[in-house]
N, C-alpha and C. Protein backbone atom coordinates (compact mmCIF):
# COMPACT_ATOMS: atom_id res chain seq x y z
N UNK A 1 0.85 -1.17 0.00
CA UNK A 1 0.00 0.00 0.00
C UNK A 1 0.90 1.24 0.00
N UNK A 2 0.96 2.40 -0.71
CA UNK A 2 1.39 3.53 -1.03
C UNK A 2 0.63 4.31 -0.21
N UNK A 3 0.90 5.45 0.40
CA UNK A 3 0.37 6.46 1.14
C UNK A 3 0.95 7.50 0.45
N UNK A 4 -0.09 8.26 0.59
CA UNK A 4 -0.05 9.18 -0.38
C UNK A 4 -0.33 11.05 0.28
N UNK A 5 -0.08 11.24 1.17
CA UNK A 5 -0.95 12.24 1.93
C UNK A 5 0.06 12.85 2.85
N UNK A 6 -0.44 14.48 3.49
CA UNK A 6 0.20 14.83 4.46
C UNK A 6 -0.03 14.22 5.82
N UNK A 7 0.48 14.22 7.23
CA UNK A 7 0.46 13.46 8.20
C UNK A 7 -0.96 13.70 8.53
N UNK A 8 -1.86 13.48 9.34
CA UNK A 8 -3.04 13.47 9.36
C UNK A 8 -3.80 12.11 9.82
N UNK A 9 -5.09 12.28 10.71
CA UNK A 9 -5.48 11.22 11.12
C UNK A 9 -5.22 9.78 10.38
N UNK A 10 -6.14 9.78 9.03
CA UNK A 10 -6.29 8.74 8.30
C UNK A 10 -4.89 8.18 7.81
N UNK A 11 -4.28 9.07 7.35
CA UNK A 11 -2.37 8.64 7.98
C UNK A 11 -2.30 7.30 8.59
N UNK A 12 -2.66 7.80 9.83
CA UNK A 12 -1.93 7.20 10.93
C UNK A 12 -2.78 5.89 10.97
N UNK A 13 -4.14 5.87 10.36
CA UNK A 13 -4.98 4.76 11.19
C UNK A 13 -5.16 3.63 10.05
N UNK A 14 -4.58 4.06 8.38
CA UNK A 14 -3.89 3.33 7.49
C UNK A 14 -2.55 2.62 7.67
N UNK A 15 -2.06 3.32 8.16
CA UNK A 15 -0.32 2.36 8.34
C UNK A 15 -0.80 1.53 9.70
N UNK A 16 -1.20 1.80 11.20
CA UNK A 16 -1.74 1.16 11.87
C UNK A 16 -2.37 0.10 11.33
N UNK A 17 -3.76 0.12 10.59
CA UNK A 17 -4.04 -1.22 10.07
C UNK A 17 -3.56 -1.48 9.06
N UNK A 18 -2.62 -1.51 7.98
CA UNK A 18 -1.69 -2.51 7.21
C UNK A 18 -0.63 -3.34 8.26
N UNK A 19 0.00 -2.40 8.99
CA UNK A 19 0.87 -3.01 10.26
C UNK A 19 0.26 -4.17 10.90
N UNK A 20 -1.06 -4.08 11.17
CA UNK A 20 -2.14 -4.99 11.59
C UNK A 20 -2.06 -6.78 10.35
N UNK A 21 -2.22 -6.58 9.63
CA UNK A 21 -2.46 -6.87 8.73
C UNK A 21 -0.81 -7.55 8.14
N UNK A 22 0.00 -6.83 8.32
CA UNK A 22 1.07 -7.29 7.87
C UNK A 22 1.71 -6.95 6.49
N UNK A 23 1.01 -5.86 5.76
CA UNK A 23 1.20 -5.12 4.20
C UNK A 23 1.75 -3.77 4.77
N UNK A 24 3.14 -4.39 3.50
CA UNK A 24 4.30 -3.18 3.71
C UNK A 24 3.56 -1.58 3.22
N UNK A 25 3.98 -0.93 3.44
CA UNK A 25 3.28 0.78 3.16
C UNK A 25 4.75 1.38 2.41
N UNK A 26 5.08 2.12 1.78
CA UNK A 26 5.73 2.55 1.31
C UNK A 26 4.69 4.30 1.42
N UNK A 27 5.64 5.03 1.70
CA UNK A 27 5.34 6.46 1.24
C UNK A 27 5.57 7.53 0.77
N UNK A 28 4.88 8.28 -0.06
CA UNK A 28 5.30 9.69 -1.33
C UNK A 28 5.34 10.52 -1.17
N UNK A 29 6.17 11.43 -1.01
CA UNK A 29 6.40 12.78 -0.49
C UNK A 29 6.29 13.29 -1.96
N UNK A 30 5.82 15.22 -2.09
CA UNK A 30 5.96 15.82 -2.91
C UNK A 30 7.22 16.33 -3.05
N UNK A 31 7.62 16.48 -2.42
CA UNK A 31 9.08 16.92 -2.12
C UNK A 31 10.13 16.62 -3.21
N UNK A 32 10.04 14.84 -3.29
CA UNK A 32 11.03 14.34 -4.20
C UNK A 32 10.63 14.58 -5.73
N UNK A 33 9.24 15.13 -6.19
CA UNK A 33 9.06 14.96 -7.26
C UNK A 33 8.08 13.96 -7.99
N UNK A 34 7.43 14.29 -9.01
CA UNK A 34 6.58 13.59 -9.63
C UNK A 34 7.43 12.18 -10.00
N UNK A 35 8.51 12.57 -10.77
CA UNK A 35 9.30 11.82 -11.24
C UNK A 35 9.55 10.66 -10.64
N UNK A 36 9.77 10.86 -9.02
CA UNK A 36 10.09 10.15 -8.14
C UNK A 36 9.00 9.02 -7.49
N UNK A 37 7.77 10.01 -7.68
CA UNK A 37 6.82 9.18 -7.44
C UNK A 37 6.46 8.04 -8.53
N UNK A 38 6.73 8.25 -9.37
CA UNK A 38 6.50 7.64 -10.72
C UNK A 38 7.64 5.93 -10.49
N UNK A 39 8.96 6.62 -10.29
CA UNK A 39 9.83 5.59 -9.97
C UNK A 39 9.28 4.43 -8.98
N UNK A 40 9.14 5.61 -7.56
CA UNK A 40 8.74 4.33 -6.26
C UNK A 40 7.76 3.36 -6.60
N UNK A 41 6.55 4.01 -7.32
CA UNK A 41 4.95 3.14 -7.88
C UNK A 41 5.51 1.78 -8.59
N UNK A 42 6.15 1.99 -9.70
CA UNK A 42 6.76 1.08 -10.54
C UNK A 42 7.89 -0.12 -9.86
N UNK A 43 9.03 0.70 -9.17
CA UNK A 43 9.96 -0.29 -8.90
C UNK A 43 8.84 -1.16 -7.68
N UNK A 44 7.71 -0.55 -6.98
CA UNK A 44 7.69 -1.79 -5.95
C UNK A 44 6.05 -2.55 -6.28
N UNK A 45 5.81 -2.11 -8.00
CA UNK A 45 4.63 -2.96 -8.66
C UNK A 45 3.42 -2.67 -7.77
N UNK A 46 3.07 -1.05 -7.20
CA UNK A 46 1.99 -0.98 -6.25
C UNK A 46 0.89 -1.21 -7.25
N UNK A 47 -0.29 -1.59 -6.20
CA UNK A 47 -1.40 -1.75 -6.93
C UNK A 47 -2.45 -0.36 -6.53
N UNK A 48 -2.15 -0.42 -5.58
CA UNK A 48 -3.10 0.35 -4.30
C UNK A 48 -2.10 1.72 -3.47
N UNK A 49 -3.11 2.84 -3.72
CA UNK A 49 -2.60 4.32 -3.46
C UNK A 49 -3.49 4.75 -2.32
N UNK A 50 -3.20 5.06 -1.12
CA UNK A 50 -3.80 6.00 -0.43
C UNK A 50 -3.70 7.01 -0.67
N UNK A 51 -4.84 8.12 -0.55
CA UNK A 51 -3.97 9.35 -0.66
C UNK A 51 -5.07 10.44 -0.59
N UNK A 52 -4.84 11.68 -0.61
CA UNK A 52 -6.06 13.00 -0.54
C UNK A 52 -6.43 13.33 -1.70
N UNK A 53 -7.08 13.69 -1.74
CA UNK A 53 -7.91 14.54 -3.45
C UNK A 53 -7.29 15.07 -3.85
N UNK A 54 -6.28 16.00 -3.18
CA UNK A 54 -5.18 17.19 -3.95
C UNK A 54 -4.30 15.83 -4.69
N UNK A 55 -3.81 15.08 -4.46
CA UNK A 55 -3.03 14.62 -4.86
C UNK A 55 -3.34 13.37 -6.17
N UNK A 56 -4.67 13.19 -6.49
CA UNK A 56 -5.33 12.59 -7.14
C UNK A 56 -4.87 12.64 -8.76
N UNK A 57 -4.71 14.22 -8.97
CA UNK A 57 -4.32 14.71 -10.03
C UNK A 57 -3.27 14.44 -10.73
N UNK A 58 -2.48 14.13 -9.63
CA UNK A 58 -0.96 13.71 -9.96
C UNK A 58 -0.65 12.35 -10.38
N UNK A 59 -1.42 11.12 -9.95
CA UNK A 59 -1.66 10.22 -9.95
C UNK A 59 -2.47 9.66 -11.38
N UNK A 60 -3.46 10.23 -11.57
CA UNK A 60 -4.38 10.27 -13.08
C UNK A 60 -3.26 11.08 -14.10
N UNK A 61 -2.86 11.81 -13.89
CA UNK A 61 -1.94 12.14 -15.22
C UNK A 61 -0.70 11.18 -15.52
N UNK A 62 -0.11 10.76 -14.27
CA UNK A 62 0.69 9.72 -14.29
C UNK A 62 -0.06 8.54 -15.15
N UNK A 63 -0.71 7.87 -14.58
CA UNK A 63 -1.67 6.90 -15.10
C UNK A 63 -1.90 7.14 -16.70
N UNK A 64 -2.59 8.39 -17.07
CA UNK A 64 -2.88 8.93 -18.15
C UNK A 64 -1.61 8.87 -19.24
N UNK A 65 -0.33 8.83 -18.71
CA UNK A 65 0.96 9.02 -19.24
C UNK A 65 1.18 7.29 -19.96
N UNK A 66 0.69 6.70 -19.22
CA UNK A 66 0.80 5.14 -19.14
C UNK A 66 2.10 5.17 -18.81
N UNK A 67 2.33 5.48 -17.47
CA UNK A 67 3.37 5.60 -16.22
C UNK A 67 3.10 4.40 -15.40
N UNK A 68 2.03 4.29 -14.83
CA UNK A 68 1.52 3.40 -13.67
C UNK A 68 1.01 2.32 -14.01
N UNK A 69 1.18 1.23 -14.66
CA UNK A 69 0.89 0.29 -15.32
C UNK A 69 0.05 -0.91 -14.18
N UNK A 70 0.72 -0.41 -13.29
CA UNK A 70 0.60 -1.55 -11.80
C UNK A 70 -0.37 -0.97 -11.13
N UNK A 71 -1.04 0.31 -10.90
CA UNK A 71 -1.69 0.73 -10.19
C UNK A 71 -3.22 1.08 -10.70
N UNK A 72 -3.96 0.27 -9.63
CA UNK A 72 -5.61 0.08 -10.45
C UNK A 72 -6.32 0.30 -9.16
N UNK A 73 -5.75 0.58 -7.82
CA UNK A 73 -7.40 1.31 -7.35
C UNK A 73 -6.53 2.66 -6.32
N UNK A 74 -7.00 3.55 -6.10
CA UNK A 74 -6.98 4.72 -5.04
C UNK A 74 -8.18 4.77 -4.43
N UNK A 75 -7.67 4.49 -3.10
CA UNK A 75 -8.37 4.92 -2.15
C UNK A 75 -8.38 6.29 -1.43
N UNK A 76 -9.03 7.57 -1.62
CA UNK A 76 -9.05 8.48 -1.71
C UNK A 76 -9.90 8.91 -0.08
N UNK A 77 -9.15 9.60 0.87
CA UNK A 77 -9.82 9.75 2.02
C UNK A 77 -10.19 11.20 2.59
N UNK A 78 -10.62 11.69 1.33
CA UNK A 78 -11.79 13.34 1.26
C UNK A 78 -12.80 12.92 0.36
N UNK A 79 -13.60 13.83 0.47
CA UNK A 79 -14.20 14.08 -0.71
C UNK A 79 -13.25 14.80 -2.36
N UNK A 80 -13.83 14.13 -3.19
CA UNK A 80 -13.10 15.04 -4.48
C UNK A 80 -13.94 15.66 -4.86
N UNK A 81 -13.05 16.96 -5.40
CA UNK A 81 -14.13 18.32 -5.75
C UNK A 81 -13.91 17.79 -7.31
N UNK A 82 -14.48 18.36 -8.30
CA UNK A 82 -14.26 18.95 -9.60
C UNK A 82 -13.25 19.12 -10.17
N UNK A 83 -12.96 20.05 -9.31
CA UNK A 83 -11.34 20.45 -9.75
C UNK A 83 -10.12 19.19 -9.50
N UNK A 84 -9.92 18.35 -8.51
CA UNK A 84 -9.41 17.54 -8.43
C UNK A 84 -9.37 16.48 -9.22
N UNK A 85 -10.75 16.55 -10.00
CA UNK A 85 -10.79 15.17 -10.89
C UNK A 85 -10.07 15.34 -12.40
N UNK A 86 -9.98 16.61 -12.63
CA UNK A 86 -10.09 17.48 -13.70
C UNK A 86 -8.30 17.36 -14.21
């Protein structure tokens, strides 16, 4: 599971239950770059993205790029506006 988000409740209560569970989490900072995110998704064959609505965008254009070949569901823990989908 990829996490995708700033620190924040749902954060914490996602890595808690994968930890539970026993599924490694890997996580994406904006920091390093799209690029980077693009790399981590691929080298560790994620399927599954946690992450906020802001960051949705980044993820679908990736995808859209046919970047993310491995990645087929986001679990998204806001609501998405319009603009986010867009």
């Amino acid at each position: 599971m990829a996490l995708y988000s700033k620190n924040r409740e749902e954060w914490c209560t996602t890595d808690l239950a994968c930890a539970f569970l026993g599924v490694t989490v890997v996580t994406l900072y904006d920091t390093l770059g799209v690029a980077s995110i693009d790399y981590i998704l691929n080298q560790t064959k994620m399927q599954s993205v946690t992450l906020t609505s802001d960051k949705v965008k980044v993820i679908l254009k990736l995808k859209q790029e046919g970047k993310l070949e491995h990645v087929k569901n986001l679990l998204v823990i806001d609501p998405i506006s319009a603009e986010d989908q867009a």
